[in-house]
N, C-alpha and C. Protein backbone atom coordinates (compact mmCIF):
# COMPACT_ATOMS: atom_id res chain seq x y z
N UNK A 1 0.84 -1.18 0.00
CA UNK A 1 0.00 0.00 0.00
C UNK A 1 0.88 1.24 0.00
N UNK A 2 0.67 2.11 -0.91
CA UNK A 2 1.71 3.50 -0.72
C UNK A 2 0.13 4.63 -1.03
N UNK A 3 0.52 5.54 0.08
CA UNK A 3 -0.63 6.44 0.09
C UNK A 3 0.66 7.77 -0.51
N UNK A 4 0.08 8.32 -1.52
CA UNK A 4 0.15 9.58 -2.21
C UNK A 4 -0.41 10.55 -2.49
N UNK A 5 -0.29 11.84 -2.89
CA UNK A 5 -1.49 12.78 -3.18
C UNK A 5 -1.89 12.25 -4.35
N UNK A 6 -3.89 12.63 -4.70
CA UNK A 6 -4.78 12.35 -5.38
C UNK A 6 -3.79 13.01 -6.72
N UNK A 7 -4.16 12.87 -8.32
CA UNK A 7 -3.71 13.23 -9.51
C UNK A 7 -4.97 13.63 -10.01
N UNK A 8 -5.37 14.24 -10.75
CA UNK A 8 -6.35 14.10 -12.17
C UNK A 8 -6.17 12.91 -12.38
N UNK A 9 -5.62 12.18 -13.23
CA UNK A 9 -6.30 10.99 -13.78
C UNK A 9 -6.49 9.26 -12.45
N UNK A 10 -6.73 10.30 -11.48
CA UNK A 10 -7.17 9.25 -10.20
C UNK A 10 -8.86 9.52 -10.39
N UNK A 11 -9.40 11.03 -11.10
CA UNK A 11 -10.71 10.98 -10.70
C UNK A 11 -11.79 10.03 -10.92
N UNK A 12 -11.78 9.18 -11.89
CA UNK A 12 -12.54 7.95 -12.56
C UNK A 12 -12.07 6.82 -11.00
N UNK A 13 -11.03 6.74 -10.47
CA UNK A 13 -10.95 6.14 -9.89
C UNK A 13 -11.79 6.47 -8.34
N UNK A 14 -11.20 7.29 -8.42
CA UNK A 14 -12.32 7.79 -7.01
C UNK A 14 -13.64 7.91 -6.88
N UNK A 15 -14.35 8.50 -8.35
CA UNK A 15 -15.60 8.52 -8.38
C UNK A 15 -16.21 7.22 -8.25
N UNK A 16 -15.45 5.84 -8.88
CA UNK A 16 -16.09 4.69 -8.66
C UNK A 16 -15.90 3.96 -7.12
N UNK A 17 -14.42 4.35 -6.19
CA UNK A 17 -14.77 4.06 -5.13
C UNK A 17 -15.82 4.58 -4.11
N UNK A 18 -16.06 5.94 -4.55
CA UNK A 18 -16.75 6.22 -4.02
C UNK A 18 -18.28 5.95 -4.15
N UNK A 19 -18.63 5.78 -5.06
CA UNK A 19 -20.20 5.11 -5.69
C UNK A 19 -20.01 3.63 -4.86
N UNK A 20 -19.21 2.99 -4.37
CA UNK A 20 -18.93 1.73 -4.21
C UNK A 20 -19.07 1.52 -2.62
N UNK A 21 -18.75 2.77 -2.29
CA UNK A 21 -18.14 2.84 -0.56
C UNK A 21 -19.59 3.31 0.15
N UNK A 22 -20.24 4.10 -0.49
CA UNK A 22 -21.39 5.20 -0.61
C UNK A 22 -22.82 4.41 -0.58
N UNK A 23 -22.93 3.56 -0.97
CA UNK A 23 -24.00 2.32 -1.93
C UNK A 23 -24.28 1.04 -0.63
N UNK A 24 -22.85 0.68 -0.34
CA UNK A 24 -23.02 -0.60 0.17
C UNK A 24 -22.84 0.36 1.27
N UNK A 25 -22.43 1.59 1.97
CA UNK A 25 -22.53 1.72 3.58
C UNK A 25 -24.10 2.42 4.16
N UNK A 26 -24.59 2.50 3.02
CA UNK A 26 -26.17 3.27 3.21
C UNK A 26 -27.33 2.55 2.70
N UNK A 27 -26.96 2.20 1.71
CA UNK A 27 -28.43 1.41 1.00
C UNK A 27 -28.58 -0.33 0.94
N UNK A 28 -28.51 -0.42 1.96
CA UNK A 28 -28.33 -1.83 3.13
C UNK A 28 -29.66 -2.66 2.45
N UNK A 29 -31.14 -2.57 2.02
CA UNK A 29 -32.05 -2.93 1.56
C UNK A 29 -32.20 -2.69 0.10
N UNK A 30 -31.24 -2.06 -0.60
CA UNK A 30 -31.48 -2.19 -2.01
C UNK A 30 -31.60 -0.49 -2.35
N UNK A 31 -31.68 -0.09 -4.04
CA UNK A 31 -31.03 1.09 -4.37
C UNK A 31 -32.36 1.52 -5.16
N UNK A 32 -32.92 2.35 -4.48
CA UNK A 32 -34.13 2.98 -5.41
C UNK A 32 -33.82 4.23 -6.29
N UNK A 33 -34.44 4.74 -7.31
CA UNK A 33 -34.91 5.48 -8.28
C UNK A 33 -34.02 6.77 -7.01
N UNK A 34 -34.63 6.88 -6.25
CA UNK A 34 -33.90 8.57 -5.61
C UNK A 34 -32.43 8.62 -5.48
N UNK A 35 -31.84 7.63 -4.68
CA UNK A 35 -30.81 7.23 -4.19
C UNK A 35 -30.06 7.05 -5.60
N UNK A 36 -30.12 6.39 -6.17
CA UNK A 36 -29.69 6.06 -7.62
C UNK A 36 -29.45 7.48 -8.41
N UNK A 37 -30.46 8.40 -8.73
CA UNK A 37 -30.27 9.80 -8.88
C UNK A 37 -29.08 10.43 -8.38
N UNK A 38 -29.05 10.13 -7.24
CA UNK A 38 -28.02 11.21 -5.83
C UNK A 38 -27.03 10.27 -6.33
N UNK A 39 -26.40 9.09 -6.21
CA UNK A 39 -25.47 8.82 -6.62
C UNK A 39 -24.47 9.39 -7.79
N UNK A 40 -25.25 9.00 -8.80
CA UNK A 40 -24.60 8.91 -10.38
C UNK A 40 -24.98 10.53 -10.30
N UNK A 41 -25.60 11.31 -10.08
CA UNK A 41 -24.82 12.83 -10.68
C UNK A 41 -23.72 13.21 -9.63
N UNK A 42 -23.72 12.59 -8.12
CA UNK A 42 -22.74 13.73 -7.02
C UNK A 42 -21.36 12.91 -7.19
N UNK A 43 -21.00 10.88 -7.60
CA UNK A 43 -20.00 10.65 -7.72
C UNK A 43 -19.36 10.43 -9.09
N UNK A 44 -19.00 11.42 -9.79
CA UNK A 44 -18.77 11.69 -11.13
C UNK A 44 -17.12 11.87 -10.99
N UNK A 45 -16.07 11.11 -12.22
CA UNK A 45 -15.43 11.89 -12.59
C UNK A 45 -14.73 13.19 -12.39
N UNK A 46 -15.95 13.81 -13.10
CA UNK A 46 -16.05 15.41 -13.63
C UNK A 46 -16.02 16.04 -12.40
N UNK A 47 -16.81 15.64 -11.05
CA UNK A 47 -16.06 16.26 -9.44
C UNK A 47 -15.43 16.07 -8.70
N UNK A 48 -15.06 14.56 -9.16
CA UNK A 48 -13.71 14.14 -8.68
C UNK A 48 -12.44 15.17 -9.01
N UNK A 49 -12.50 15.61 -10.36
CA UNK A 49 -11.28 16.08 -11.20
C UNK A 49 -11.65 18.03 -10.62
N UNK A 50 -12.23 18.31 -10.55
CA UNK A 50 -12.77 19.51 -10.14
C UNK A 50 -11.87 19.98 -7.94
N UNK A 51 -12.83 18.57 -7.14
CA UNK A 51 -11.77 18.80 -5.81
C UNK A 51 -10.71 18.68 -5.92
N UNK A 52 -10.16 17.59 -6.72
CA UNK A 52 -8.38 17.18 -7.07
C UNK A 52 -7.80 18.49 -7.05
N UNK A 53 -8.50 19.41 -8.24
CA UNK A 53 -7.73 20.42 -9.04
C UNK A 53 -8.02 21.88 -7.97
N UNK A 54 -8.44 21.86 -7.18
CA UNK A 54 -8.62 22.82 -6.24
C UNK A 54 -7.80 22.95 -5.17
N UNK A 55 -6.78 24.36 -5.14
CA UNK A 55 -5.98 23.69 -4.26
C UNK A 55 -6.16 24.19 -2.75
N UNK A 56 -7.36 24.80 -2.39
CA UNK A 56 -8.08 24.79 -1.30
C UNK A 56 -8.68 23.21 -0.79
N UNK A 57 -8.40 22.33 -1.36
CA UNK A 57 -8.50 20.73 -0.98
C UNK A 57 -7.35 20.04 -1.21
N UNK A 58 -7.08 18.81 0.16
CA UNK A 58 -5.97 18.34 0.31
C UNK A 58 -6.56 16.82 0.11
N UNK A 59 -6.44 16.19 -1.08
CA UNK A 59 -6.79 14.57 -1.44
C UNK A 59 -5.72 13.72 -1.19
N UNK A 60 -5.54 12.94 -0.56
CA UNK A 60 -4.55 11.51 -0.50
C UNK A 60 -5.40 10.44 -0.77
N UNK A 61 -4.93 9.76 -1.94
CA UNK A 61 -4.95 7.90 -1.98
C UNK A 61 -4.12 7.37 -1.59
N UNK A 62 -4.69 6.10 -1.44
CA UNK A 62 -4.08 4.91 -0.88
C UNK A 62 -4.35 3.82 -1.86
N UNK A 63 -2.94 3.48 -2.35
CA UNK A 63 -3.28 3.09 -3.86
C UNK A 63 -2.50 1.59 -3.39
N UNK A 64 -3.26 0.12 -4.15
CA UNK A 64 -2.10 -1.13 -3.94
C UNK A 64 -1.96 -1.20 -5.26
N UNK A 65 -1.53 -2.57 -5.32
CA UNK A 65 -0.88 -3.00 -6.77
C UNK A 65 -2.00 -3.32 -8.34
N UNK A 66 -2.96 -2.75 -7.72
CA UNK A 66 -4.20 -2.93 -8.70
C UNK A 66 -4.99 -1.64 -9.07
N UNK A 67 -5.12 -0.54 -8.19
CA UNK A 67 -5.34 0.67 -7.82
C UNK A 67 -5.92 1.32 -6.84
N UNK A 68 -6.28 2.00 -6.51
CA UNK A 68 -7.06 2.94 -5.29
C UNK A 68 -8.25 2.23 -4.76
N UNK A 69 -7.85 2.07 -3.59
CA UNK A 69 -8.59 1.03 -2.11
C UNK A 69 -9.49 2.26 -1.25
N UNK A 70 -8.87 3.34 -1.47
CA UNK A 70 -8.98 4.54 -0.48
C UNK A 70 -8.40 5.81 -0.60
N UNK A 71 -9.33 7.16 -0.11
CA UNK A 71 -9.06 8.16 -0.29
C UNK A 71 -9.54 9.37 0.72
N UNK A 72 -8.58 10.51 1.10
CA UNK A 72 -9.20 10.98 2.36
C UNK A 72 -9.42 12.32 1.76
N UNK A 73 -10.38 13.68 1.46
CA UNK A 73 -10.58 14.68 1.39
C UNK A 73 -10.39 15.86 2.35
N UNK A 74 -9.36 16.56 2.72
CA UNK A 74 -9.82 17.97 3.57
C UNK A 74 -10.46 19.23 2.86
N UNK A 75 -11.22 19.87 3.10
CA UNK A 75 -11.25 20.95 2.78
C UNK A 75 -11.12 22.00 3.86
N UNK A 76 -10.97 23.39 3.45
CA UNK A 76 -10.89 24.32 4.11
C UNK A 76 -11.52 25.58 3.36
N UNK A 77 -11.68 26.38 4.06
CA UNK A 77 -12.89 27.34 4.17
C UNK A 77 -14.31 27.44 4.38
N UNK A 78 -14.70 26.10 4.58
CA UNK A 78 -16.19 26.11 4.91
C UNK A 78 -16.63 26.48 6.25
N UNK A 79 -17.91 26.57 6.53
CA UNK A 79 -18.71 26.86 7.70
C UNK A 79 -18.56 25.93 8.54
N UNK A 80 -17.82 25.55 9.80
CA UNK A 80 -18.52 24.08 10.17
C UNK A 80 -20.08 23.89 11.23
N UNK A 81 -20.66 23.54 11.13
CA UNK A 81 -22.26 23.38 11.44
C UNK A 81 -22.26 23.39 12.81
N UNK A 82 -21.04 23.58 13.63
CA UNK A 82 -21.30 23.90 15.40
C UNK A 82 -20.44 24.68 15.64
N UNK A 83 -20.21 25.44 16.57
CA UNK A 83 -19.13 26.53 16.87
C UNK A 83 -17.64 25.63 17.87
N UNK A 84 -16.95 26.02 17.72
CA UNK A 84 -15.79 25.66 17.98
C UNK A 84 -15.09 24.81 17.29
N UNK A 85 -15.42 24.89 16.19
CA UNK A 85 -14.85 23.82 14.93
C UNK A 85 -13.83 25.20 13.78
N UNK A 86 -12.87 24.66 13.73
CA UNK A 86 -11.84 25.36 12.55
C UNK A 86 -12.90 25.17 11.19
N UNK A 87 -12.11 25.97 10.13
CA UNK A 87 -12.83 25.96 9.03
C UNK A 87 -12.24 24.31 8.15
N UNK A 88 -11.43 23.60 8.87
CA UNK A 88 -10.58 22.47 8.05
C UNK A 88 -12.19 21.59 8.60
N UNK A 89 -12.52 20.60 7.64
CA UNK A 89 -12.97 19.64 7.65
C UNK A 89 -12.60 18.42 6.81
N UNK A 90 -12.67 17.37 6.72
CA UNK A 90 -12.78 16.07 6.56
C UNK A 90 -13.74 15.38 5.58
N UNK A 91 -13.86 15.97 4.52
CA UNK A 91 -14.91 15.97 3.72
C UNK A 91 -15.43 15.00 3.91
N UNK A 92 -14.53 14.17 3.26
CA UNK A 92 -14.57 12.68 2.19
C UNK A 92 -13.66 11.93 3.23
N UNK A 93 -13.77 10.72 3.32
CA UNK A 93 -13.26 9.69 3.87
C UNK A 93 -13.48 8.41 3.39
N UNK A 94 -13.35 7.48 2.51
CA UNK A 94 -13.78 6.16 2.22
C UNK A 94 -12.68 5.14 1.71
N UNK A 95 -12.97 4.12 2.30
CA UNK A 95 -11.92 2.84 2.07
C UNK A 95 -13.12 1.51 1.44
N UNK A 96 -12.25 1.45 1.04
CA UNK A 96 -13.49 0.25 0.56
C UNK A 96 -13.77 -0.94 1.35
N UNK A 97 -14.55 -1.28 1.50
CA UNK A 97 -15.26 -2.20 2.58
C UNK A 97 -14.43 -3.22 2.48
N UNK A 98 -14.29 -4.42 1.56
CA UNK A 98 -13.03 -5.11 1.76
C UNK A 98 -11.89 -4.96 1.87
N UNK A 99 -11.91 -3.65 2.13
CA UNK A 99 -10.04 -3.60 3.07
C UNK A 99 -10.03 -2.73 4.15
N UNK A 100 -11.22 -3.06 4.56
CA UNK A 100 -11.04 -2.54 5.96
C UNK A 100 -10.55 -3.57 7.20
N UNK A 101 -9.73 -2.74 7.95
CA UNK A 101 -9.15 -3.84 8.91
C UNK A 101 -7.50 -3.55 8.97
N UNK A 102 -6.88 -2.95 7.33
CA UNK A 102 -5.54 -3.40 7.07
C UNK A 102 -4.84 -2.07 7.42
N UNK A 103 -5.51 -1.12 8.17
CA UNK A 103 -4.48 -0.20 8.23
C UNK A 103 -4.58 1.15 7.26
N UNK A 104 -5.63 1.07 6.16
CA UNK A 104 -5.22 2.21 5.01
C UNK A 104 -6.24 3.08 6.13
N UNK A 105 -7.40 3.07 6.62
CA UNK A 105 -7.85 4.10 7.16
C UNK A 105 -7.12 5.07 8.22
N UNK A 106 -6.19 4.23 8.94
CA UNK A 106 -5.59 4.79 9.77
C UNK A 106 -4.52 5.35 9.10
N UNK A 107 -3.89 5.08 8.59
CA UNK A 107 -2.53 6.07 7.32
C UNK A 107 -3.45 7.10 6.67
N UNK A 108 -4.20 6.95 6.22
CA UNK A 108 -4.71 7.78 5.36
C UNK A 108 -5.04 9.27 6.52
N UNK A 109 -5.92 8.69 7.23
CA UNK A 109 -6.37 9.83 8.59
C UNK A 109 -5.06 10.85 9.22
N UNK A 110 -3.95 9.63 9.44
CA UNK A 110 -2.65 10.35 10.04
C UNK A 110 -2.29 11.45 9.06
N UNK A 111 -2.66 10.95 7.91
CA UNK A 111 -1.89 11.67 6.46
C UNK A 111 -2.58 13.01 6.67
N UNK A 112 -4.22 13.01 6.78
CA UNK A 112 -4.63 14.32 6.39
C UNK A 112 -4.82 15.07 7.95
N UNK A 113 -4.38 14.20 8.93
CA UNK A 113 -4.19 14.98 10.29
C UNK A 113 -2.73 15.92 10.27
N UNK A 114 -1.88 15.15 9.74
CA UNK A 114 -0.64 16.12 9.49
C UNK A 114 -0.79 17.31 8.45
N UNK A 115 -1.23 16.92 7.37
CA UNK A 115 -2.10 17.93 6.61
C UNK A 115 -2.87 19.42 7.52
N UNK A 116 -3.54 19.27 8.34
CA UNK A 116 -4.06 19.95 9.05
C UNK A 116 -3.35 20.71 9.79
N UNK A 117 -2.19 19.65 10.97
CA UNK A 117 -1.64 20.66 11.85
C UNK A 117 -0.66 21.34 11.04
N UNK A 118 -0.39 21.20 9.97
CA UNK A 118 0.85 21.91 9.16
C UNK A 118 -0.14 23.48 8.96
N UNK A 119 -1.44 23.14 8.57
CA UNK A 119 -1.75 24.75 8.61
C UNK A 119 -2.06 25.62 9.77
N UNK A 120 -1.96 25.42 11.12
CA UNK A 120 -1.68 25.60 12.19
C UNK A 120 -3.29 26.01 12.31
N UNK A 121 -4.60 25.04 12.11
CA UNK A 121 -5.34 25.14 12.60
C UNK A 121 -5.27 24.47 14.02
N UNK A 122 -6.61 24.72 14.80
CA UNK A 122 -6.61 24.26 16.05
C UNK A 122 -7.42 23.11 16.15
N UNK A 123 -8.75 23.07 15.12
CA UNK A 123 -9.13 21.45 15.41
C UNK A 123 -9.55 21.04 13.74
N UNK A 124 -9.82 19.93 13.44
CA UNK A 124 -10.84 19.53 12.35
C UNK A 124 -11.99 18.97 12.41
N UNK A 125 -12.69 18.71 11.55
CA UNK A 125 -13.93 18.24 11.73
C UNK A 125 -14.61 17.63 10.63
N UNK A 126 -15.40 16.63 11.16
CA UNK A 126 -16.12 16.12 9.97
C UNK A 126 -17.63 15.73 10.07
N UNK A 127 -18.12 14.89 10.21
CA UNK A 127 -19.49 14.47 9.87
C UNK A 127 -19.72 12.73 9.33
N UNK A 128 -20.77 12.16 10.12
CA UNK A 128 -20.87 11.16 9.55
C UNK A 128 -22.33 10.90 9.46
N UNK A 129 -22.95 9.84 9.49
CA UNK A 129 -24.41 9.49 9.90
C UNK A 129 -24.47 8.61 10.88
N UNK A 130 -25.67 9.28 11.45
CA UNK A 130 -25.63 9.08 12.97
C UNK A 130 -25.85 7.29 13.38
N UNK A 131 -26.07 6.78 12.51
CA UNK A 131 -26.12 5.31 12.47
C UNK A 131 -25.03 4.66 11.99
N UNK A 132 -24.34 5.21 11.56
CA UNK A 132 -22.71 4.47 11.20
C UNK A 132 -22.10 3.71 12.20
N UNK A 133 -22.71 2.99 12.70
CA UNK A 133 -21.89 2.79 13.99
C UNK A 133 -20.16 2.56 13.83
N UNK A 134 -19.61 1.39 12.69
CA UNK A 134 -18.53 1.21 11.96
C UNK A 134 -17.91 3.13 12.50
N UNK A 135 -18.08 3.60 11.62
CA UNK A 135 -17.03 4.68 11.12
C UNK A 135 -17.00 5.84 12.79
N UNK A 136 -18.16 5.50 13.30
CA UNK A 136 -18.31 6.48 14.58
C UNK A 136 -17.07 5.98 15.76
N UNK A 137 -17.05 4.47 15.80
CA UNK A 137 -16.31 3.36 16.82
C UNK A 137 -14.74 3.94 16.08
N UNK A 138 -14.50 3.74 14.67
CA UNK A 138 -13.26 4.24 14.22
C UNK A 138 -12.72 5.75 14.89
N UNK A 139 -13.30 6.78 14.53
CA UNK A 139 -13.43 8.19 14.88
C UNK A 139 -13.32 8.60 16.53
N UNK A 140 -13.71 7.47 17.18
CA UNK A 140 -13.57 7.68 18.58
C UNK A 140 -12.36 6.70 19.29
N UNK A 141 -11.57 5.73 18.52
CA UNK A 141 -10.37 5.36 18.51
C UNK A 141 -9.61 6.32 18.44
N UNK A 142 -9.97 7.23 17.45
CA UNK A 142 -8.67 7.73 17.07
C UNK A 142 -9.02 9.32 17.32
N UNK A 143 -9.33 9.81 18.26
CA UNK A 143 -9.85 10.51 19.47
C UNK A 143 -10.40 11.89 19.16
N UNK A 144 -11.25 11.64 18.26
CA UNK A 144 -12.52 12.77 17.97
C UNK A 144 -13.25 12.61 19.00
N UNK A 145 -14.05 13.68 19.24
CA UNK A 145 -15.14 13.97 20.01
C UNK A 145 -16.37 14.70 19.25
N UNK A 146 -17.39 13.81 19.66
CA UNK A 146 -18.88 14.23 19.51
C UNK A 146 -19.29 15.34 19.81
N UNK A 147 -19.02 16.81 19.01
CA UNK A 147 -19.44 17.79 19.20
C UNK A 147 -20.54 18.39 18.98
N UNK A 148 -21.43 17.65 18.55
CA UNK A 148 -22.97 18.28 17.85
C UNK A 148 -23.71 17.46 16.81
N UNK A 149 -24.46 17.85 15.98
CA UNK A 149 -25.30 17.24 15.34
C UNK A 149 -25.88 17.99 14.08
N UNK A 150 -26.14 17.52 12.96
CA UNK A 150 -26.81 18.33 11.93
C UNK A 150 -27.44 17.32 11.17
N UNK A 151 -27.38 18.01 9.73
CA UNK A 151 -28.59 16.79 8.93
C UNK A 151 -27.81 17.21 7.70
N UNK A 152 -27.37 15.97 6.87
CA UNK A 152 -27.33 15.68 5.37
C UNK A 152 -28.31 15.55 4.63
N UNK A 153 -28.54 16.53 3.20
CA UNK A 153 -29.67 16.81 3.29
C UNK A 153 -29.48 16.07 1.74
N UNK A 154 -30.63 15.43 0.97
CA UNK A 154 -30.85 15.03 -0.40
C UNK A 154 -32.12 15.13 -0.98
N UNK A 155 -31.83 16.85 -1.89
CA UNK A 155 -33.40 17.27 -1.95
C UNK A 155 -34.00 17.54 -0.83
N UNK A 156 -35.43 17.07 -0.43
CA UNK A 156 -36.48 17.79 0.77
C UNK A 156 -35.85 16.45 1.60
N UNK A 157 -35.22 15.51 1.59
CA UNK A 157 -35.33 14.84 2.37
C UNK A 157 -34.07 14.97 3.59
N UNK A 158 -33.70 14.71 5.03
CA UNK A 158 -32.98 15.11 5.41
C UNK A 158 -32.28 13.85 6.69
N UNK A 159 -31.20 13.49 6.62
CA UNK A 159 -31.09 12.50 7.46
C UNK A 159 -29.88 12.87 8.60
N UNK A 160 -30.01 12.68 10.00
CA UNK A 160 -29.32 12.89 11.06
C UNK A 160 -27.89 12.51 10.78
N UNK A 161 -27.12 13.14 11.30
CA UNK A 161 -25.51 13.15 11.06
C UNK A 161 -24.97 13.65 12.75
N UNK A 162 -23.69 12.88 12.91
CA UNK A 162 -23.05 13.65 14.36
C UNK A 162 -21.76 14.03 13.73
N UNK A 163 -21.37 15.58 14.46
CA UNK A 163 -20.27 16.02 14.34
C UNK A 163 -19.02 15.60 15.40
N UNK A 164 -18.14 15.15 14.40
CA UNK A 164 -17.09 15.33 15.77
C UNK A 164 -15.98 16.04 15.31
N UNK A 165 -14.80 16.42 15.93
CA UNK A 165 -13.85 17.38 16.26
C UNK A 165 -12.88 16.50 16.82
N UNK A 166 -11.51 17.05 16.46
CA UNK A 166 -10.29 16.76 16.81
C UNK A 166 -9.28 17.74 17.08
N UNK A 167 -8.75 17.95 18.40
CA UNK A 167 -7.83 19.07 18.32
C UNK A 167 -6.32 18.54 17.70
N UNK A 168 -6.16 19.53 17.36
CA UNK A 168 -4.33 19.19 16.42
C UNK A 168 -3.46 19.74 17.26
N UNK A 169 -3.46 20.37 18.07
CA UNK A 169 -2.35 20.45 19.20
C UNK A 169 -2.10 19.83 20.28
């Protein structure tokens, strides 16, 4: 496994892990007409190659001998949805379900935690769904804290999310 920064021609790759990572960690009973919509226009290519190329976003893969297993997103400048949160967040986070276990989530995380304290923010933050139990149990290993709560929203519809926070000092 060698984790590197994301390229342009990684975006085809990411867009499909991510349709992949996205699919099987949410739509547990099968993929309807809405969900299917929200997929195929938000994991494209075309926005893969768009965050890559932005250099207000910090992308690392985690690439093996076949290609990209995993990939971690920061961004910076956004709002974060509770107060005491830096503007760095954690966009994107996904490993693919069969390789979880081996270590790329945790490299990858260290990767974009050093990422972070290099810009001498004070914490980061991200977001998950509030039923993740998987990714929440990860996040509290590796010593975020549950700072609040909001909603991911798709169209009128809106589903519970918990925030957590990490200080970098």
């Amino acid at each position: 496994m060698t984790l590197r920064p994301a390229q342009i021609s990684d975006a085809s790759s990411i867009a499909a892990l991510s349709l992949e990572v996205w699919i099987s960690t949410y739509l547990k009973r099968g993929v309807s007409p809405f969900f299917a919509d929200y997929v195929l226009d938000m994991f494209t290519a075309a926005n893969a190659e768009k965050f890559i190329a932005d250099p207000s976003e910090f992308v690392m893969v985690s690439q093996n001998d076949e290609g990209i297993d995993g990939f971690i997103r920061v961004s910076a400048g956004g709002k974060p949805p509770v107060n005491g949160c830096s503007d760095l967040q954690i966009a994107t986070f996904y490993v693919q379900p069969r390789h979880h276990g081996k270590g790329i989530g945790s490299r990858l995380l260290d990767a974009a935690l050093g990422h972070c304290r290099a810009t001498q923010a004070d914490t980061v933050w991200l977001t998950t769904n509030a039923e993740n139990a998987p990714a929440i149990a990860f996040y509290l290993r590796k010593g975020f804290e549950h700072v609040g709560e909001t909603h991911f929203r798709i169209g009128m519809e809106s589903y519970l999310n918990n925030v957590y926070s990490s200080r970098l000092n």
